[in-house]
Structure formats: C-alpha cells, structure tokens
PDB file of N, CA and C in Angstrom:
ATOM      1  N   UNK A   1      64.292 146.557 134.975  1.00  0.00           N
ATOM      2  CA  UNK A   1      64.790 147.909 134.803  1.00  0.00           C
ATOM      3  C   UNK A   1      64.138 148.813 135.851  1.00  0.00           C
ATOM      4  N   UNK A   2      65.145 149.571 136.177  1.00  0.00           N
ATOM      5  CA  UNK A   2      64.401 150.866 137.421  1.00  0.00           C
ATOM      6  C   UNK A   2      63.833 151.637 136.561  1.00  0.00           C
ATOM      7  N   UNK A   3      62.654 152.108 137.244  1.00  0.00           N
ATOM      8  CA  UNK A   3      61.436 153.238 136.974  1.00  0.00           C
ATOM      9  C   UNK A   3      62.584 154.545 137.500  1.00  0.00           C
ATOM     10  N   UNK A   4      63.155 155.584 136.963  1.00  0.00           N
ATOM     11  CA  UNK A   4      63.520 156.677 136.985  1.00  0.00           C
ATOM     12  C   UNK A   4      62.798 157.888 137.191  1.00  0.00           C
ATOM     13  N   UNK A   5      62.552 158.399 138.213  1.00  0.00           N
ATOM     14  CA  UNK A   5      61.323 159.703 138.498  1.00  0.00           C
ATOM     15  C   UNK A   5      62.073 161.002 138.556  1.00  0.00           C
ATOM     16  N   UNK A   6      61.476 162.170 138.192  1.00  0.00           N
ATOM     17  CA  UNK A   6      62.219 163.070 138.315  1.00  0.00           C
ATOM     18  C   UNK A   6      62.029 163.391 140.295  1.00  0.00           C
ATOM     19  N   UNK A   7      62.700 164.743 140.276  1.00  0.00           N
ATOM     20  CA  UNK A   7      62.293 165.338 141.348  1.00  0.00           C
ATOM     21  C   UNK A   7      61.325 166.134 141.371  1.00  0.00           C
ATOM     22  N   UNK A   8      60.161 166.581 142.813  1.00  0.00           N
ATOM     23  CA  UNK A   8      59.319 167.656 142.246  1.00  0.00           C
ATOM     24  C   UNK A   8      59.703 168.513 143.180  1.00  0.00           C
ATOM     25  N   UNK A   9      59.030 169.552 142.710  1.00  0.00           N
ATOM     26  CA  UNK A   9      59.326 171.017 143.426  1.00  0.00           C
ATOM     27  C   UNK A   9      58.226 171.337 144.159  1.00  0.00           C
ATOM     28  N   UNK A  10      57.542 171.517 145.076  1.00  0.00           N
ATOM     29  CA  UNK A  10      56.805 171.643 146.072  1.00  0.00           C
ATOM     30  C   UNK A  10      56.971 173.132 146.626  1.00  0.00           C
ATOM     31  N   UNK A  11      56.561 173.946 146.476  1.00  0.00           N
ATOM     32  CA  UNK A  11      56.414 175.280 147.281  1.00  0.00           C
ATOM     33  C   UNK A  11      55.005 175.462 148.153  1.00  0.00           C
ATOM     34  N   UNK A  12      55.355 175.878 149.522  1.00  0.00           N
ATOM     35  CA  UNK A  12      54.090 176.543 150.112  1.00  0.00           C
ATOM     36  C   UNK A  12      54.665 176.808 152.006  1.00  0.00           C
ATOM     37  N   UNK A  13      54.115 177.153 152.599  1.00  0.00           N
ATOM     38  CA  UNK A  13      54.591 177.401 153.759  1.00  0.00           C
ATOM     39  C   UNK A  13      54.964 176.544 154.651  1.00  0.00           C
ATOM     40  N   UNK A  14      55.547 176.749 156.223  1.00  0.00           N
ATOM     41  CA  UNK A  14      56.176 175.937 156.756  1.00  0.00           C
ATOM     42  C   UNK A  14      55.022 175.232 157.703  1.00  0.00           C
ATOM     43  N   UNK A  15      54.062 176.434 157.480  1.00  0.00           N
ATOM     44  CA  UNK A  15      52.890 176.059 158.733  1.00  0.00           C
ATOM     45  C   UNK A  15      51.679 175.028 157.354  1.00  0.00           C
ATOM     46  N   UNK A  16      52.223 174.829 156.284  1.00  0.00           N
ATOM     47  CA  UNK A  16      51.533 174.115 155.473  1.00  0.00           C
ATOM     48  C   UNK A  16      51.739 172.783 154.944  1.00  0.00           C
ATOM     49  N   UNK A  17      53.033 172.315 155.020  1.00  0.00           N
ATOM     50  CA  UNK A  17      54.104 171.606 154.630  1.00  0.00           C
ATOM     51  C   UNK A  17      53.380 170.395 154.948  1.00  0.00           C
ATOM     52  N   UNK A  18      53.044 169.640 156.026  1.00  0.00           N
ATOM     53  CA  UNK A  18      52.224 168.408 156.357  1.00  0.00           C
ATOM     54  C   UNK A  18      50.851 168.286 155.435  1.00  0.00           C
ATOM     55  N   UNK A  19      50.227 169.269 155.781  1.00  0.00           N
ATOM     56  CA  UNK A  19      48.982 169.331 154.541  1.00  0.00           C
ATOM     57  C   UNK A  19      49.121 169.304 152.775  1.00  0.00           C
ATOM     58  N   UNK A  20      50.401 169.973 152.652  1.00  0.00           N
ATOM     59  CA  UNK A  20      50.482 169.933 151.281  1.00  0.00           C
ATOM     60  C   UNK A  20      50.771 168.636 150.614  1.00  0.00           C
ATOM     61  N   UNK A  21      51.921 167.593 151.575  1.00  0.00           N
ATOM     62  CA  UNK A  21      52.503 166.744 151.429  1.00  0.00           C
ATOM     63  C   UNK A  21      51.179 165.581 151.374  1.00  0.00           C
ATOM     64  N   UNK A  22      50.450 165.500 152.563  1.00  0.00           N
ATOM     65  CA  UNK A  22      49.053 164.736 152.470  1.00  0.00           C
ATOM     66  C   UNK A  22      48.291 165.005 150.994  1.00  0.00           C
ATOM     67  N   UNK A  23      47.669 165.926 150.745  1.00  0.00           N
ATOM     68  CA  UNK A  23      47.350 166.639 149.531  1.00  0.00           C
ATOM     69  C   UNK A  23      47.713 166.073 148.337  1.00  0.00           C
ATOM     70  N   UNK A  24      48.756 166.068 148.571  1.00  0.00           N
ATOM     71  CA  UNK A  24      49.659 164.775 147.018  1.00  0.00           C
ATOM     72  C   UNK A  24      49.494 163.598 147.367  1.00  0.00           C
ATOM     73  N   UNK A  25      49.146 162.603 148.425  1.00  0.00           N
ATOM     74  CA  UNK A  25      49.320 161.503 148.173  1.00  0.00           C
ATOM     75  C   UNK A  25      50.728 161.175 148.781  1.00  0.00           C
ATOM     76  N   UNK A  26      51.598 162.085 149.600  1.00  0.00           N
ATOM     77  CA  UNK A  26      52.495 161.401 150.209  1.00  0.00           C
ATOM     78  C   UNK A  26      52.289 161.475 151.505  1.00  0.00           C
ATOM     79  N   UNK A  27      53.123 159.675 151.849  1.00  0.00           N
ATOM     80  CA  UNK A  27      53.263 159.059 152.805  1.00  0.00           C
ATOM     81  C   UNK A  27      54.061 159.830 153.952  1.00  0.00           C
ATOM     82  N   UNK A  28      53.557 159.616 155.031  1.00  0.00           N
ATOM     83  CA  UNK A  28      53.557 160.419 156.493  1.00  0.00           C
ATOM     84  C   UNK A  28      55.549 159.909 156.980  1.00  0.00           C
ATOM     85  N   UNK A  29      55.547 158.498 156.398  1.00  0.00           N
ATOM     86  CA  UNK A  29      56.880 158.049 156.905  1.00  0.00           C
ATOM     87  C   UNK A  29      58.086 158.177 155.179  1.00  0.00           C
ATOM     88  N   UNK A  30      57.657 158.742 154.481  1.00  0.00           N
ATOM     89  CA  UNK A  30      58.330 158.899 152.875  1.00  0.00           C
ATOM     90  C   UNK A  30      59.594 160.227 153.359  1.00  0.00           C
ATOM     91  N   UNK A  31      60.641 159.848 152.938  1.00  0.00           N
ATOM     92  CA  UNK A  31      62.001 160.473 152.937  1.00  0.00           C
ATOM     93  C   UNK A  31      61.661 162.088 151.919  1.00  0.00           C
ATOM     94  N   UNK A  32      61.582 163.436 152.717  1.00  0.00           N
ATOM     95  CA  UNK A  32      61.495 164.443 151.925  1.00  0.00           C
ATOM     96  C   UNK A  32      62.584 165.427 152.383  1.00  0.00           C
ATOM     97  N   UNK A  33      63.107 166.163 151.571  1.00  0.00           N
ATOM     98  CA  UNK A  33      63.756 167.056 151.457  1.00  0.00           C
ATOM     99  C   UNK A  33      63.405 168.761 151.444  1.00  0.00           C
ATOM    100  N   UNK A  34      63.420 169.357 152.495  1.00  0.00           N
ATOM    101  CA  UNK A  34      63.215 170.388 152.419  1.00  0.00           C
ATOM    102  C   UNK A  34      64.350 171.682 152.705  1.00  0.00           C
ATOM    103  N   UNK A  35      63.851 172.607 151.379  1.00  0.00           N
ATOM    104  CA  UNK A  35      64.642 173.888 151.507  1.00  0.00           C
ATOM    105  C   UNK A  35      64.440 175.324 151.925  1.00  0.00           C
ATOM    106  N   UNK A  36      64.665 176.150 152.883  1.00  0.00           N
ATOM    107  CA  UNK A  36      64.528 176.691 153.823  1.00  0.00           C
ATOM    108  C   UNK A  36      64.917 178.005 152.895  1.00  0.00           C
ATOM    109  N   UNK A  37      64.154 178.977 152.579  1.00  0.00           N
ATOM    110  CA  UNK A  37      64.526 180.020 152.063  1.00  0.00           C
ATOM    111  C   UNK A  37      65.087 180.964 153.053  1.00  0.00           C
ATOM    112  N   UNK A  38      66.215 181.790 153.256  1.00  0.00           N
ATOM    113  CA  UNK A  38      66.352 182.767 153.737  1.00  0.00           C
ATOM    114  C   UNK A  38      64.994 184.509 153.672  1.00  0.00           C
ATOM    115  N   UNK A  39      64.375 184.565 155.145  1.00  0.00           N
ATOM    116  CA  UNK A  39      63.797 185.522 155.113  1.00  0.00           C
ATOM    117  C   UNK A  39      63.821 186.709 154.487  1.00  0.00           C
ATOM    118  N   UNK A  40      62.809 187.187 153.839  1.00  0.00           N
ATOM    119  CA  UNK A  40      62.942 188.152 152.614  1.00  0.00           C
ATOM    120  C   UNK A  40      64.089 188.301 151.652  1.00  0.00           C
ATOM    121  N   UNK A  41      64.571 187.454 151.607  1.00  0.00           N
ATOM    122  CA  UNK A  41      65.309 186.731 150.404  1.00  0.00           C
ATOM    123  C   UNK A  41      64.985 187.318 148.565  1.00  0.00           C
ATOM    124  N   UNK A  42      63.933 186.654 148.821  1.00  0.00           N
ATOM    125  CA  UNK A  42      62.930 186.958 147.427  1.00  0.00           C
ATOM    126  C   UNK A  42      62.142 188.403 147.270  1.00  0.00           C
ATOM    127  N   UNK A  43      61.759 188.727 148.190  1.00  0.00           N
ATOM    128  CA  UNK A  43      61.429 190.443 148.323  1.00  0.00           C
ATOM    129  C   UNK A  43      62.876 191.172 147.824  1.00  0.00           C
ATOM    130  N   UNK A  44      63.770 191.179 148.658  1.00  0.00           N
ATOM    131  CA  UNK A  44      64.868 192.013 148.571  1.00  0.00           C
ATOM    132  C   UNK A  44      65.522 191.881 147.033  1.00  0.00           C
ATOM    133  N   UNK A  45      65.422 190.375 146.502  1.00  0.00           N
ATOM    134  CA  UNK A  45      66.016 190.816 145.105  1.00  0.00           C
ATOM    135  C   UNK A  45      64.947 191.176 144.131  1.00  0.00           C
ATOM    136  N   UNK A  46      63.446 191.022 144.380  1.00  0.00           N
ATOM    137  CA  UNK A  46      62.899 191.814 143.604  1.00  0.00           C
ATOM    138  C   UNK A  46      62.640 193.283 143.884  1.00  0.00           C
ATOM    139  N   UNK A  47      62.897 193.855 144.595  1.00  0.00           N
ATOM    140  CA  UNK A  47      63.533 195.669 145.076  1.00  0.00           C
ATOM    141  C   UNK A  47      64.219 195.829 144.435  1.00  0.00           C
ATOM    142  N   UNK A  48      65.225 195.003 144.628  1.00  0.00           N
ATOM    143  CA  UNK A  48      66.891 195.308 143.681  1.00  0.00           C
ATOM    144  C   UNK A  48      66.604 195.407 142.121  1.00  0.00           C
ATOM    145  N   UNK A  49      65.687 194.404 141.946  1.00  0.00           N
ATOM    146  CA  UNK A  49      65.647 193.886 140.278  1.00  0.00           C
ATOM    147  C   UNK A  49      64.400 195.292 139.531  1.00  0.00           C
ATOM    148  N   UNK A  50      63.552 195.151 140.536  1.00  0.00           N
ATOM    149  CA  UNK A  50      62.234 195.693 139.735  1.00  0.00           C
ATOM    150  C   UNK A  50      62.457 197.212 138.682  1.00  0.00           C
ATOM    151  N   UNK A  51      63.528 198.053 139.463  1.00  0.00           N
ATOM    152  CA  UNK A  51      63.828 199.162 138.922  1.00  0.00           C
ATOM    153  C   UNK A  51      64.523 198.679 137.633  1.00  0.00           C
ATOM    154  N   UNK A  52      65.496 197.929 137.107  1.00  0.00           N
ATOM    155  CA  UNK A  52      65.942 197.490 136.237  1.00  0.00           C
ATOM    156  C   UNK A  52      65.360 196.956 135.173  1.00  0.00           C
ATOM    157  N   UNK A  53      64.241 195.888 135.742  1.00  0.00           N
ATOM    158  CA  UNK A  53      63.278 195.520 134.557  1.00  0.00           C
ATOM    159  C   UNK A  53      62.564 196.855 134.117  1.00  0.00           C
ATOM    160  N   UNK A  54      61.646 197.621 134.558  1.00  0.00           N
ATOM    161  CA  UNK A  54      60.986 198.579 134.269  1.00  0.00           C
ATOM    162  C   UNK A  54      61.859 199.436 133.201  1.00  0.00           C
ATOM    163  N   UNK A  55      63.042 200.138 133.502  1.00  0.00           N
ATOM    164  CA  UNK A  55      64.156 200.551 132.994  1.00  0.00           C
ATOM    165  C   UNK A  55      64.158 200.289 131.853  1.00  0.00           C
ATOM    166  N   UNK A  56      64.561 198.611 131.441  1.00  0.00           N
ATOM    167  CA  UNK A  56      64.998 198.039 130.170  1.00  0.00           C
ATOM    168  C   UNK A  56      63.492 197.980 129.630  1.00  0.00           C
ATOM    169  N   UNK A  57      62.086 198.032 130.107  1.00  0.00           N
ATOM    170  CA  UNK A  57      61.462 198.479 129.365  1.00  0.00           C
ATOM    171  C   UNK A  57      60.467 196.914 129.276  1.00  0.00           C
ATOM    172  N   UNK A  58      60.589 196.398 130.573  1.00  0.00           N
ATOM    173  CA  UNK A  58      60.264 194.607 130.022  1.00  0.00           C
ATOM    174  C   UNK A  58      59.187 194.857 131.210  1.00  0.00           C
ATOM    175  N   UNK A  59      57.849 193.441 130.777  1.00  0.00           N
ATOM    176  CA  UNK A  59      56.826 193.319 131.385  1.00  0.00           C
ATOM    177  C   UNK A  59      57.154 192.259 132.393  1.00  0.00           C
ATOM    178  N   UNK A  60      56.124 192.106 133.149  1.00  0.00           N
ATOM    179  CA  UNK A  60      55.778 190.820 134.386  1.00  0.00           C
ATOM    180  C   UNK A  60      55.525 189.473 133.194  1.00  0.00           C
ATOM    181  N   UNK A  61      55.146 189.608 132.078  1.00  0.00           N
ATOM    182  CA  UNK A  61      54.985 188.472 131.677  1.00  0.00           C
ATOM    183  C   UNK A  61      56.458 187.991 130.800  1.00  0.00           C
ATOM    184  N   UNK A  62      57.545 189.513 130.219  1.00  0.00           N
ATOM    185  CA  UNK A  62      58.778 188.804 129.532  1.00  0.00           C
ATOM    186  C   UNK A  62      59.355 188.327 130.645  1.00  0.00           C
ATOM    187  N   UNK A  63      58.866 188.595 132.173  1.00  0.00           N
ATOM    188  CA  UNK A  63      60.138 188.132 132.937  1.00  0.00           C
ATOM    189  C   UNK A  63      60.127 186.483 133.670  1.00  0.00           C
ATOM    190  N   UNK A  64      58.356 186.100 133.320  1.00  0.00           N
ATOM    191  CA  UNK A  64      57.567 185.192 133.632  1.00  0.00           C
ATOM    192  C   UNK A  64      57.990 184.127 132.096  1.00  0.00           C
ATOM    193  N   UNK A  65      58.053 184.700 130.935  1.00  0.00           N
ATOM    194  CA  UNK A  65      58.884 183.739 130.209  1.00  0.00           C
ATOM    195  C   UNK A  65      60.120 183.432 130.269  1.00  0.00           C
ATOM    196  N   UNK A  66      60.982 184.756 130.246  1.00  0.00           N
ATOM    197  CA  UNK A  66      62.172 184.209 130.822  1.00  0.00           C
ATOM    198  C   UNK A  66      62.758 183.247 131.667  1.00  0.00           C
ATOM    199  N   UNK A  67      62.103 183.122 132.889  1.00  0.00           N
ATOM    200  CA  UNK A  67      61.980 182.539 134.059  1.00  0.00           C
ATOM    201  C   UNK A  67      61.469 180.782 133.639  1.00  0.00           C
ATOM    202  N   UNK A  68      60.821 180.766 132.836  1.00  0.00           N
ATOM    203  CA  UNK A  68      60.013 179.396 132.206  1.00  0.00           C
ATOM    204  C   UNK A  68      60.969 178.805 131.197  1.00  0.00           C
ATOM    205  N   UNK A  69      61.374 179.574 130.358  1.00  0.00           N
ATOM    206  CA  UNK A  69      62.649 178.928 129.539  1.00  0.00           C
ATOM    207  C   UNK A  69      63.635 178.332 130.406  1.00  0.00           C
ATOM    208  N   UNK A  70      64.222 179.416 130.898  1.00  0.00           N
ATOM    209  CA  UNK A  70      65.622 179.013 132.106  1.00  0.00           C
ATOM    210  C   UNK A  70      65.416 177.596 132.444  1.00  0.00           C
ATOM    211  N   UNK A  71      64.241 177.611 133.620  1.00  0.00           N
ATOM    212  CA  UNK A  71      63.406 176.569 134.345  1.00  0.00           C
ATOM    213  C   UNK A  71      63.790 175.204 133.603  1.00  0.00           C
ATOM    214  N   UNK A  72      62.895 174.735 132.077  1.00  0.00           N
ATOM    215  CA  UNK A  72      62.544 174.331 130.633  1.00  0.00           C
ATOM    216  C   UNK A  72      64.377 174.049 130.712  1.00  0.00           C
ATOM    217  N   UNK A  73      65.437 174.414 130.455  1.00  0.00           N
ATOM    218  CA  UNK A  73      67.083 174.690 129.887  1.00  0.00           C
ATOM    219  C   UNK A  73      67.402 173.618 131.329  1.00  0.00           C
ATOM    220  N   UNK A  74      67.255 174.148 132.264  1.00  0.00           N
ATOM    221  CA  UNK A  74      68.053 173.506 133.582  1.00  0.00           C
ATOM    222  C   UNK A  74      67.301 172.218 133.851  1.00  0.00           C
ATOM    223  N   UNK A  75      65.903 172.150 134.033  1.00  0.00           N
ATOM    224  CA  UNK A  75      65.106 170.943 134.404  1.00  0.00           C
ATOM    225  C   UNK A  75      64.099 170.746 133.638  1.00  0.00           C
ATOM    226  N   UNK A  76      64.241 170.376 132.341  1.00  0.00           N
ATOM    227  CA  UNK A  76      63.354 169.626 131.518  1.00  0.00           C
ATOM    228  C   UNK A  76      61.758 169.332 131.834  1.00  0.00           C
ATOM    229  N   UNK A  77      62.156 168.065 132.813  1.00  0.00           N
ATOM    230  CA  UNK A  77      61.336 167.664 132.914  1.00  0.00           C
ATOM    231  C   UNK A  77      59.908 168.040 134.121  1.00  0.00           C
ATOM    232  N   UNK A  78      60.386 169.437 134.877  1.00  0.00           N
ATOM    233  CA  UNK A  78      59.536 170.403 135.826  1.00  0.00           C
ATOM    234  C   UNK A  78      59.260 171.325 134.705  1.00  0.00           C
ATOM    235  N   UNK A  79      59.363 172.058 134.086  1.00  0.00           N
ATOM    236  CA  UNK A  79      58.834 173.169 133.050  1.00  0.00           C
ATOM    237  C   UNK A  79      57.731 172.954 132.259  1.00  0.00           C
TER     238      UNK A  79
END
C-alpha cells in the first residue's frame, strides 16, 4: 500500500527559500513547487479589509480564528 502525505505549506522569502528548504530536511535535487505572491498583494487587501473589521467591531484574534477554521474546513490536515 502507498504511504499518502499531505502537502505542506512553506512560507518565507525568496532570498530564503534554499535555507528554509535545507532547514526541513529537504533534498537539494527533491521536486518543489513554488508560489509567487503578487507584490503587495497582502498589504493592499488588508487596507481594504482593516476598516471593515474594526467597523463590525471584531479583533486580530476573531479574525486569526476565523482564518484557522476556514484553513481546518478546506485542509484538514495543515490546520
């Protein structure tokens, strides 16, 4: 029977990416996948968002659970 692994999620910079990958224990010639965020991407929708949370009256930590459930709902086995 095949051993079934999930996927992992790996975040950290581009100028870090070799070190992080060493760091875990992966192999220099191992098949990885990387995703390329669009520049201030993540700034710009928290500008957009932040006035709204504040608004409805919600903390850094309901939005930090929120965010962990979702996570937990879509990928099980990363949450």
């Amino acid at each position: 029977m095949t051993k079934v692994t999930e996927p992992r999620l790996i975040e950290t910079t581009a100028g870090q990416v070799a070190a992080e990958l060493s760091r875990r224990g992966i192999a220099p010639d191992r098949h990885v996948t990387i995703t390329i965020e669009p520049d201030d991407w993540l700034a710009d929708v928290r500008r957009y968002a932040r006035p709204k949370v504040i608004e409805a009256g919600w903390s850094d930590a309901d939005i930090d659970r929120l965010i962990k459930q979702a996570q937990t709902e879509v990928e099980p086995g990363l949450g």
